[in-house]
N, C-alpha and C. Protein backbone atom coordinates (compact mmCIF):
# COMPACT_ATOMS: atom_id res chain seq x y z
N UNK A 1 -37.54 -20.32 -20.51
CA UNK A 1 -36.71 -19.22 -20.08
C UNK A 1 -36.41 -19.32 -18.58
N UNK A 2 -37.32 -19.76 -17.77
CA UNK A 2 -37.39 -19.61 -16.72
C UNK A 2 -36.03 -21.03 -15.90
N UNK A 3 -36.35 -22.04 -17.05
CA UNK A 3 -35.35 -22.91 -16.22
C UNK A 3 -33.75 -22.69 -16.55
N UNK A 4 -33.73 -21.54 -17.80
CA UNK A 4 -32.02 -21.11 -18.16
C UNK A 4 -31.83 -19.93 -16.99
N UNK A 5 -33.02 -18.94 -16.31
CA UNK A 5 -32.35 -18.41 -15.36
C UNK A 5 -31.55 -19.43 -13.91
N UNK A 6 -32.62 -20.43 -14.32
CA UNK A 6 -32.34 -21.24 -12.43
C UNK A 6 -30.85 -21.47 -12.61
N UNK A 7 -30.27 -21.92 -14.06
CA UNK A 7 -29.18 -22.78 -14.56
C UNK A 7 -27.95 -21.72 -13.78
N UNK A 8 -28.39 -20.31 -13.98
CA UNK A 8 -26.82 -19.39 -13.25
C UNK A 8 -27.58 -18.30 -12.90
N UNK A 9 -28.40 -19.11 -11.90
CA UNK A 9 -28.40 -18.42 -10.47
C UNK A 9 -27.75 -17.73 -9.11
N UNK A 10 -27.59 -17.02 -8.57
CA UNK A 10 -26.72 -17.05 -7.81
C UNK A 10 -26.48 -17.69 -6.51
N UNK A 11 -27.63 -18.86 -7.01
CA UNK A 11 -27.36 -20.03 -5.77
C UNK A 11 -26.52 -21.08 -6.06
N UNK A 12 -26.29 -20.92 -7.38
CA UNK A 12 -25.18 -22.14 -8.15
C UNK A 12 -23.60 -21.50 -8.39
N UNK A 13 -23.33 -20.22 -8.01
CA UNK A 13 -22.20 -19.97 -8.18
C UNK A 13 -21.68 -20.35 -7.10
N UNK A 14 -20.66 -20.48 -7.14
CA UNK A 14 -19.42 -20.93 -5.82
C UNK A 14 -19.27 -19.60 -4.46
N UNK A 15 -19.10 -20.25 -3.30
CA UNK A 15 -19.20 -19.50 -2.16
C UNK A 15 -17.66 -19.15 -2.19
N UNK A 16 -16.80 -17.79 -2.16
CA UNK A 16 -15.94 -17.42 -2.16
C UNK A 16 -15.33 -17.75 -1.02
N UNK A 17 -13.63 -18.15 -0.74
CA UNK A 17 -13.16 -18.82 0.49
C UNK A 17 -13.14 -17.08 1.80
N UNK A 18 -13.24 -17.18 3.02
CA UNK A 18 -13.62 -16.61 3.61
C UNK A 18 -11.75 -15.67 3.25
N UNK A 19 -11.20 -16.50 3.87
CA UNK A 19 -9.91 -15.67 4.00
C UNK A 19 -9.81 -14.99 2.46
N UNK A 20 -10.34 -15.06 1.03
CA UNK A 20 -10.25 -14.15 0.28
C UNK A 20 -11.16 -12.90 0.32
N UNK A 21 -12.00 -13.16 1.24
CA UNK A 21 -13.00 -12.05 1.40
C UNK A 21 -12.37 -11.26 2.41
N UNK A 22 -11.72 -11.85 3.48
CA UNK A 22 -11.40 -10.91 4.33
C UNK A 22 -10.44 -10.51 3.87
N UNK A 23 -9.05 -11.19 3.46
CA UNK A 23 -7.96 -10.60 2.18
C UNK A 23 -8.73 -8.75 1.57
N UNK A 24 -9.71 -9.30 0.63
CA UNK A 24 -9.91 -8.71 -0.16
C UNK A 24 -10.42 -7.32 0.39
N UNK A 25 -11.75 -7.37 1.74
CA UNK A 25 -12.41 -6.24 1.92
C UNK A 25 -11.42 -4.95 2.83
N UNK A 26 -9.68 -5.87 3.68
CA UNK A 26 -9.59 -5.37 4.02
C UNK A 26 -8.43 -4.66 3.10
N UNK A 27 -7.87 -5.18 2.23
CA UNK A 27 -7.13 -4.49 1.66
C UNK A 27 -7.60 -3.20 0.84
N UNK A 28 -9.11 -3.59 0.68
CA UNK A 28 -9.39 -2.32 -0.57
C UNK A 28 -10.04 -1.15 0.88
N UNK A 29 -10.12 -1.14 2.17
CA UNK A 29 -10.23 -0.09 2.91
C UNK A 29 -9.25 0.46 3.21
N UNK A 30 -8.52 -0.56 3.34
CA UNK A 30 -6.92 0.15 3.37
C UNK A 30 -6.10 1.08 2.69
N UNK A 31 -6.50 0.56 1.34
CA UNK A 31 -5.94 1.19 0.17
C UNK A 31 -6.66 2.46 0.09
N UNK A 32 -8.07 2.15 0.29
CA UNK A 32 -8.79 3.68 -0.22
C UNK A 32 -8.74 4.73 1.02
N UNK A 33 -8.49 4.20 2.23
CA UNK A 33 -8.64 5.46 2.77
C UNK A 33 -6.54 5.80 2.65
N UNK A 34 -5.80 4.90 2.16
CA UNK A 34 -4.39 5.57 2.13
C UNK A 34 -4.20 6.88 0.92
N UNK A 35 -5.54 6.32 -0.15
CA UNK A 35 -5.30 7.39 -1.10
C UNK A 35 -6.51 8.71 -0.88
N UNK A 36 -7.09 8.72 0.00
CA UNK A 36 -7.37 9.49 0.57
C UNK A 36 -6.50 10.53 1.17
N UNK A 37 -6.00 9.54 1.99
CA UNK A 37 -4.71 10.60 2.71
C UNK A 37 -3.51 11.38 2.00
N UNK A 38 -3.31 10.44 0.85
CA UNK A 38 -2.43 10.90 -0.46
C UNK A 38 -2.97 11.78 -0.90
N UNK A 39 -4.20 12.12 -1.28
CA UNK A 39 -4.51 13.31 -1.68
C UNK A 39 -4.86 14.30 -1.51
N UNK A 40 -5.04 14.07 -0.18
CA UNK A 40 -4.39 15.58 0.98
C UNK A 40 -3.28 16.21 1.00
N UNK A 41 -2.45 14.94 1.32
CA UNK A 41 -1.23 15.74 0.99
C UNK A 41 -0.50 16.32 -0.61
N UNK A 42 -0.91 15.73 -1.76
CA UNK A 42 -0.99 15.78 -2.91
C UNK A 42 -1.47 17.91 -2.64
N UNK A 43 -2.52 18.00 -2.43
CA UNK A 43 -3.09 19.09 -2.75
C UNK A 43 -2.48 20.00 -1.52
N UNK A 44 -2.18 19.37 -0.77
CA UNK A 44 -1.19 20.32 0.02
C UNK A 44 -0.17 21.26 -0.12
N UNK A 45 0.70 20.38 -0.96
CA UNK A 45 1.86 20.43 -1.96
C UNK A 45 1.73 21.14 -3.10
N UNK A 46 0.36 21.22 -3.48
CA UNK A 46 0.24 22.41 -4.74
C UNK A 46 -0.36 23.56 -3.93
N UNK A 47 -1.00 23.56 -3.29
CA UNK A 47 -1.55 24.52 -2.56
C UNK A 47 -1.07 25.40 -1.62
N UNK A 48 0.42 24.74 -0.91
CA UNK A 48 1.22 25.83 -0.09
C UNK A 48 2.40 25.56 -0.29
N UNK A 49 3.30 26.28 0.17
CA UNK A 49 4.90 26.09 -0.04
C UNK A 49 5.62 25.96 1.04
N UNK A 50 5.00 25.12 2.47
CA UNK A 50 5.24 24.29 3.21
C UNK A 50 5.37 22.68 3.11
N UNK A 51 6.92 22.48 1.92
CA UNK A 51 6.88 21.07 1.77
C UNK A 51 8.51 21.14 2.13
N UNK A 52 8.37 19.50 2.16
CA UNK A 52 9.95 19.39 1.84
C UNK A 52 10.81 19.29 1.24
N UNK A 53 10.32 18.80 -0.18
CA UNK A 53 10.90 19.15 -1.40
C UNK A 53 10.23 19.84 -2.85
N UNK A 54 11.26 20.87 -3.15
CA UNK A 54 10.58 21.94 -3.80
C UNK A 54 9.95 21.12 -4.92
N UNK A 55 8.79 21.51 -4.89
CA UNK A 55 7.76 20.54 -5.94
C UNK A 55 8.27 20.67 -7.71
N UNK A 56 8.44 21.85 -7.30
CA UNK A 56 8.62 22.52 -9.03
C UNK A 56 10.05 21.94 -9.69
N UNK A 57 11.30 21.86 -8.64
CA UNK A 57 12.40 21.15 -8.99
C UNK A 57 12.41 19.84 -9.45
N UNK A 58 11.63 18.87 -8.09
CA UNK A 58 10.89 17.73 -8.31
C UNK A 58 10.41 16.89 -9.92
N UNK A 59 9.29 17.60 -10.06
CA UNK A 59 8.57 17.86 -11.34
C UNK A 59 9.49 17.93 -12.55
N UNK A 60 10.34 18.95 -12.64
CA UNK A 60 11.16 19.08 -13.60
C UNK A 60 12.64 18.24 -13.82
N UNK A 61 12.76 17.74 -12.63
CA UNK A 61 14.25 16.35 -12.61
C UNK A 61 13.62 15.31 -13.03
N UNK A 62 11.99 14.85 -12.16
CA UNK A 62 11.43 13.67 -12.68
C UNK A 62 10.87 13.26 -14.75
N UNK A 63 10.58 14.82 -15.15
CA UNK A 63 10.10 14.85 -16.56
C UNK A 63 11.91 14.49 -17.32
N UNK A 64 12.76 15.11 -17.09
CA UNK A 64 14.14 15.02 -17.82
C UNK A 64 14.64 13.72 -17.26
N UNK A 65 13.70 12.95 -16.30
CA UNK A 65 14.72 11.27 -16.75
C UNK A 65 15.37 10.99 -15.56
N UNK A 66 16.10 12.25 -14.82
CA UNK A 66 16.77 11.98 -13.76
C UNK A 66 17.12 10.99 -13.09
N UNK A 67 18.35 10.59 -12.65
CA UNK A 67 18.29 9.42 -11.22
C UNK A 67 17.65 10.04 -9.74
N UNK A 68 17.45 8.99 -9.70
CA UNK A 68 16.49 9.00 -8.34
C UNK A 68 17.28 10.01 -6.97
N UNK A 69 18.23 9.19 -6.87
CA UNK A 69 19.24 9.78 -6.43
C UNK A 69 19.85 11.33 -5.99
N UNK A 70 20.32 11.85 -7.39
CA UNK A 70 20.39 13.05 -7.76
C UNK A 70 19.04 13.95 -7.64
N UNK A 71 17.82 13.45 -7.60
CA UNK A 71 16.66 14.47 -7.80
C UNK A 71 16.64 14.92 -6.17
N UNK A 72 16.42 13.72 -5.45
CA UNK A 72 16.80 13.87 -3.77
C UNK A 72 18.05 15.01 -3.49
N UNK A 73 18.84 14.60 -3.59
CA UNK A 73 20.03 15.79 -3.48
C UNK A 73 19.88 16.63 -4.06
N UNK A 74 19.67 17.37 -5.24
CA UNK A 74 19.27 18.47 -6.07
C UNK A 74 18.23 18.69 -4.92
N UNK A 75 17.14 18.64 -4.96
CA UNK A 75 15.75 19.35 -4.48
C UNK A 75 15.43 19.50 -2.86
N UNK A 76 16.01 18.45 -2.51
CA UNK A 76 16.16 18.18 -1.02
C UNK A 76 17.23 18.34 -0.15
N UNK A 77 18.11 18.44 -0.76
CA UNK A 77 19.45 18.97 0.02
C UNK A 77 19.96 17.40 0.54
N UNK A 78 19.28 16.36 0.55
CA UNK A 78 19.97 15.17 1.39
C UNK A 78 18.93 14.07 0.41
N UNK A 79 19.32 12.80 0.90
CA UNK A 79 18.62 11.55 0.74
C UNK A 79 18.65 10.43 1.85
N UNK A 80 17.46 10.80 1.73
CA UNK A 80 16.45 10.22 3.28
C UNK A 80 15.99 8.79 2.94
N UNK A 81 16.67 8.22 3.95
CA UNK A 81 16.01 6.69 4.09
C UNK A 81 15.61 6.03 4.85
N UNK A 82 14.52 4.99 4.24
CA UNK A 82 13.55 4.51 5.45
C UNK A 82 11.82 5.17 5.66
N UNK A 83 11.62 5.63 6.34
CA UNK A 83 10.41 5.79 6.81
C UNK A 83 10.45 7.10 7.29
N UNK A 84 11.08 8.20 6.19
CA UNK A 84 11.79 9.38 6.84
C UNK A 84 10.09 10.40 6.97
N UNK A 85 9.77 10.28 6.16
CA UNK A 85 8.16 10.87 6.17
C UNK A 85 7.61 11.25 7.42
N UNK A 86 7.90 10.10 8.25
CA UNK A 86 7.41 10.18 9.45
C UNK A 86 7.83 11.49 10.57
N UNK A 87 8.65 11.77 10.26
CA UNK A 87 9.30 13.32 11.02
C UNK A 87 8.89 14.58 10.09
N UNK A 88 8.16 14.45 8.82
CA UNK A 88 7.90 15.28 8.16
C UNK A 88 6.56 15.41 7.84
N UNK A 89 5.49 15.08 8.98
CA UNK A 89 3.77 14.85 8.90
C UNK A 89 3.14 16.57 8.81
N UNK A 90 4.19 17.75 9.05
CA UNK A 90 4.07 18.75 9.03
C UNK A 90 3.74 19.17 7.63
N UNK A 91 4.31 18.54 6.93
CA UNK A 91 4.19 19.34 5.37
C UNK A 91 3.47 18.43 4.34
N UNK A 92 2.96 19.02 3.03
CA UNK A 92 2.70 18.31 1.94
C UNK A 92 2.89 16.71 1.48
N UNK A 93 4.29 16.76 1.63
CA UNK A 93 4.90 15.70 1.02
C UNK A 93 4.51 14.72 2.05
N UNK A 94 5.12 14.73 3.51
CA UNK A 94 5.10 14.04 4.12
C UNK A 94 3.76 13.17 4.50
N UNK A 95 2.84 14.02 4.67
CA UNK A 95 1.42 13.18 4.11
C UNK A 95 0.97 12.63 3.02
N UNK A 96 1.96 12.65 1.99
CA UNK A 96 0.97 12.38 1.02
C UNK A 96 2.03 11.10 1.11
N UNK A 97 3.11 10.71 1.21
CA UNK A 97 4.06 9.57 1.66
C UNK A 97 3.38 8.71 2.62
N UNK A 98 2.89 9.19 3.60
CA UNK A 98 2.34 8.67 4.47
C UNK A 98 1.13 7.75 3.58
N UNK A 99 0.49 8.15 3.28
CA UNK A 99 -0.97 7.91 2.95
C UNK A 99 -0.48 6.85 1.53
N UNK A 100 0.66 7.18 0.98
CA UNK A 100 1.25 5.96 -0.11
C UNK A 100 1.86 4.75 1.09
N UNK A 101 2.51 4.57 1.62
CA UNK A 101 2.71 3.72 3.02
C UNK A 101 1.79 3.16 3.41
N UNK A 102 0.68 3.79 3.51
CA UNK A 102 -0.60 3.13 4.45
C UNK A 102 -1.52 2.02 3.08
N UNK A 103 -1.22 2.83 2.11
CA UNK A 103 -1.72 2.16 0.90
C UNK A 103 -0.90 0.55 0.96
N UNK A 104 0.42 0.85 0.73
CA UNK A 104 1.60 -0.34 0.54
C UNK A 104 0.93 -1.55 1.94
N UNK A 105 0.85 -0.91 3.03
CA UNK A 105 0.55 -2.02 4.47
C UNK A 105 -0.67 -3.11 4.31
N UNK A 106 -1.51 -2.26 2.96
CA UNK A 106 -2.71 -3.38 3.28
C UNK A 106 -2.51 -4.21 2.79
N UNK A 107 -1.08 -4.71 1.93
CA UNK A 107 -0.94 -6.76 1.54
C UNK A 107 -0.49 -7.15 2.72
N UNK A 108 -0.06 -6.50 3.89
CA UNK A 108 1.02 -6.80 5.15
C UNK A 108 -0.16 -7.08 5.46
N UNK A 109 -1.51 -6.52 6.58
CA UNK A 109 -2.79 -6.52 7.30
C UNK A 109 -3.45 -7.49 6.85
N UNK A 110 -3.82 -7.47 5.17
CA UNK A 110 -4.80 -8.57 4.58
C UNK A 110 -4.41 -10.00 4.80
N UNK A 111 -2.80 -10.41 4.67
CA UNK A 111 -2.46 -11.43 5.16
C UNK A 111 -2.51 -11.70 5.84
N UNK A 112 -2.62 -10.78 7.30
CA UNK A 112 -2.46 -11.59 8.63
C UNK A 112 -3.76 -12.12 8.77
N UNK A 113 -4.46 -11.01 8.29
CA UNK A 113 -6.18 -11.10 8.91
C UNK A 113 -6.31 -12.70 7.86
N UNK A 114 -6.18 -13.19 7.06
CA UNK A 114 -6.68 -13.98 6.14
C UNK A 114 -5.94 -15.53 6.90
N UNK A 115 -5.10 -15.12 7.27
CA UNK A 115 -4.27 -16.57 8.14
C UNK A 115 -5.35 -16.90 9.20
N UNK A 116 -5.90 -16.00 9.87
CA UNK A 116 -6.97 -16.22 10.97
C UNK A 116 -7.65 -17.33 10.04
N UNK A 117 -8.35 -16.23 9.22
CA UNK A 117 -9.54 -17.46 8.39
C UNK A 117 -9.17 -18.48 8.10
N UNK A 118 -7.78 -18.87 7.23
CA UNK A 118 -7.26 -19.96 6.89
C UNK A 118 -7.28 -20.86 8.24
N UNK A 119 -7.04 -20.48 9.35
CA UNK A 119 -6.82 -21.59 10.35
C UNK A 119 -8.41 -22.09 10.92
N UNK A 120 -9.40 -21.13 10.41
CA UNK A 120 -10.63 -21.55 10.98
C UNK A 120 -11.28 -22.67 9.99
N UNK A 121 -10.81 -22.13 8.63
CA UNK A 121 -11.22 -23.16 7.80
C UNK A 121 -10.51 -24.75 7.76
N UNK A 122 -9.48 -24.40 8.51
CA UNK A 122 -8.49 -25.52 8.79
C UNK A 122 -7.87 -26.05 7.13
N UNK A 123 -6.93 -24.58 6.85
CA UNK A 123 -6.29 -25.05 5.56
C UNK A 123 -5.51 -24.79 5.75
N UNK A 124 -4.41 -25.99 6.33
CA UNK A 124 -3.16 -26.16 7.01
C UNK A 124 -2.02 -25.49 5.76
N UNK A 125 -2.06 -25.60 4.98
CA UNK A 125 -1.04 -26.01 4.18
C UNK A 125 -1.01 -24.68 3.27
N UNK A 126 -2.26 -23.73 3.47
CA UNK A 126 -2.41 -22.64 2.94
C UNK A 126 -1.47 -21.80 4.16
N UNK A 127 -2.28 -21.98 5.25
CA UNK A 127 -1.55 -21.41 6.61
C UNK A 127 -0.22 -21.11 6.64
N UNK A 128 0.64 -22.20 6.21
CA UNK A 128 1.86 -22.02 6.09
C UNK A 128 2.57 -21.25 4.97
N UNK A 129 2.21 -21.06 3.85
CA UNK A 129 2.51 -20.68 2.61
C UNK A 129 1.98 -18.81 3.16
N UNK A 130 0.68 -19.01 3.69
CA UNK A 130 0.48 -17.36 4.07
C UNK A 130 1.25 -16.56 5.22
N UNK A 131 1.47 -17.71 6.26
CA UNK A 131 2.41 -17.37 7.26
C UNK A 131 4.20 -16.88 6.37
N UNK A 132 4.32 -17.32 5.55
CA UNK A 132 5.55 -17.30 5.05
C UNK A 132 5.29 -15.73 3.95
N UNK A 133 4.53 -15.47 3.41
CA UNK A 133 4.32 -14.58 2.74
C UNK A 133 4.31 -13.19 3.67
N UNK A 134 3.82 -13.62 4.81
CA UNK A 134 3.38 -12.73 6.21
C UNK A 134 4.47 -12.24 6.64
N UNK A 135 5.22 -13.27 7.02
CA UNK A 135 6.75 -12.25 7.61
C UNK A 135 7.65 -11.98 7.02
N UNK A 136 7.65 -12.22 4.91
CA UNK A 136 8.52 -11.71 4.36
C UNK A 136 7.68 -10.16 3.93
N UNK A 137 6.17 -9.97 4.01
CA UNK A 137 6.12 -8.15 3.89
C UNK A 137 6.21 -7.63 5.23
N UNK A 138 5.78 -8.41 6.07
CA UNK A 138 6.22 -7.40 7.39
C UNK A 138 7.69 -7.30 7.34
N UNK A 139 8.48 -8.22 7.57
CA UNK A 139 10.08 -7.74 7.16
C UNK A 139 10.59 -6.56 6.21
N UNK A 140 9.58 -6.62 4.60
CA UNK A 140 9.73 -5.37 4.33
C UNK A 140 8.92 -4.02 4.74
N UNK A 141 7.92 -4.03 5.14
CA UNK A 141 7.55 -3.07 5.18
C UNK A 141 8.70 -2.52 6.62
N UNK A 142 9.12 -3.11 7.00
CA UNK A 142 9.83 -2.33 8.70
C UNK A 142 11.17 -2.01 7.65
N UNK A 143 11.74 -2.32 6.86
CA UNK A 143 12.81 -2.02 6.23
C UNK A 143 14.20 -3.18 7.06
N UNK A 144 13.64 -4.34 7.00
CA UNK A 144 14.35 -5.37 7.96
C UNK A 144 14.90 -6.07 6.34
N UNK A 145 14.31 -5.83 5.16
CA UNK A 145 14.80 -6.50 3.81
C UNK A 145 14.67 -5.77 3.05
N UNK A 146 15.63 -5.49 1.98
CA UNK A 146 15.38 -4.73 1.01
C UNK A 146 15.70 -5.39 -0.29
N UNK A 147 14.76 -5.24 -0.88
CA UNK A 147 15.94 -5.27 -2.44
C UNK A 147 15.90 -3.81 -3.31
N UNK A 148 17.11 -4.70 -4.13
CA UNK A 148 17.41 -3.41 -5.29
C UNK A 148 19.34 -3.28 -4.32
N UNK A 149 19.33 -3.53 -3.47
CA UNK A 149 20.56 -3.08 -2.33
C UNK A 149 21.54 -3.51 -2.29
């Protein structure tokens, strides 16, 4: 018995590459404290009627199917684009946008941080493939690319 534990030990499993660890630990802090913040504002939004779009309208365009579009104009009076949240940190919504945003940034962060590692490990060829992955989400996340447009 004793020599089938040695067999898968956890000295025989494989050492995980650094840049997936740093990838990995920083994206899931990222993520969890963004849905943190989401659910502040989440409970904000049920809890007072300091938002920017009437929740209850919201709710009821999104259950009937609605275009995206039309639910914005119906409920909101306009359709806001970009990173409009950011002028709206006062209310419900706008935090809880926020805190979905901050969620979205950690594939942007995890990459950069993981290119470090890649260059320490000297994996040229990863480097480049992550560098390239790197400035097509930073491009989106700034709204410098879009699709769907």
């Amino acid at each position: 018995m004793q020599e089938i534990r040695g067999k898968f030990s956890s000295e025989s499993r494989p050492k995980p590459p650094l840049s997936g660890v740093i990838y990995g630990e920083l994206a899931y802090w990222v993520v969890l404290i963004g849905m943190v913040v989401s659910i502040i504002g989440v409970s904000l939004i049920l809890t007072t009627d300091k938002n920017y779009i009437d929740s209850s309208c919201l709710l009821n365009n999104l259950w009937a199917g609605d275009n995206p579009s039309e639910i914005w104009e119906r409920c909101a009076g306009t359709h806001p684009e970009g990173h409009w949240y950011l002028e709206k940190l006062g209310t419900g919504d706008g935090i809880a946008m926020l805190g979905i945003a901050f969620a979205c940034l950690a594939a942007v962060l995890g990459v950069w941080a993981s290119i470090f590692a890649l260059i320490k490990d000297r994996e040229h060829l990863f480097v480049v493939f992550a560098f390239i992955v790197a400035i097509i989400l930073t491009a989106s996340a700034l709204g410098i690319i879009q699709a769907g447009h």
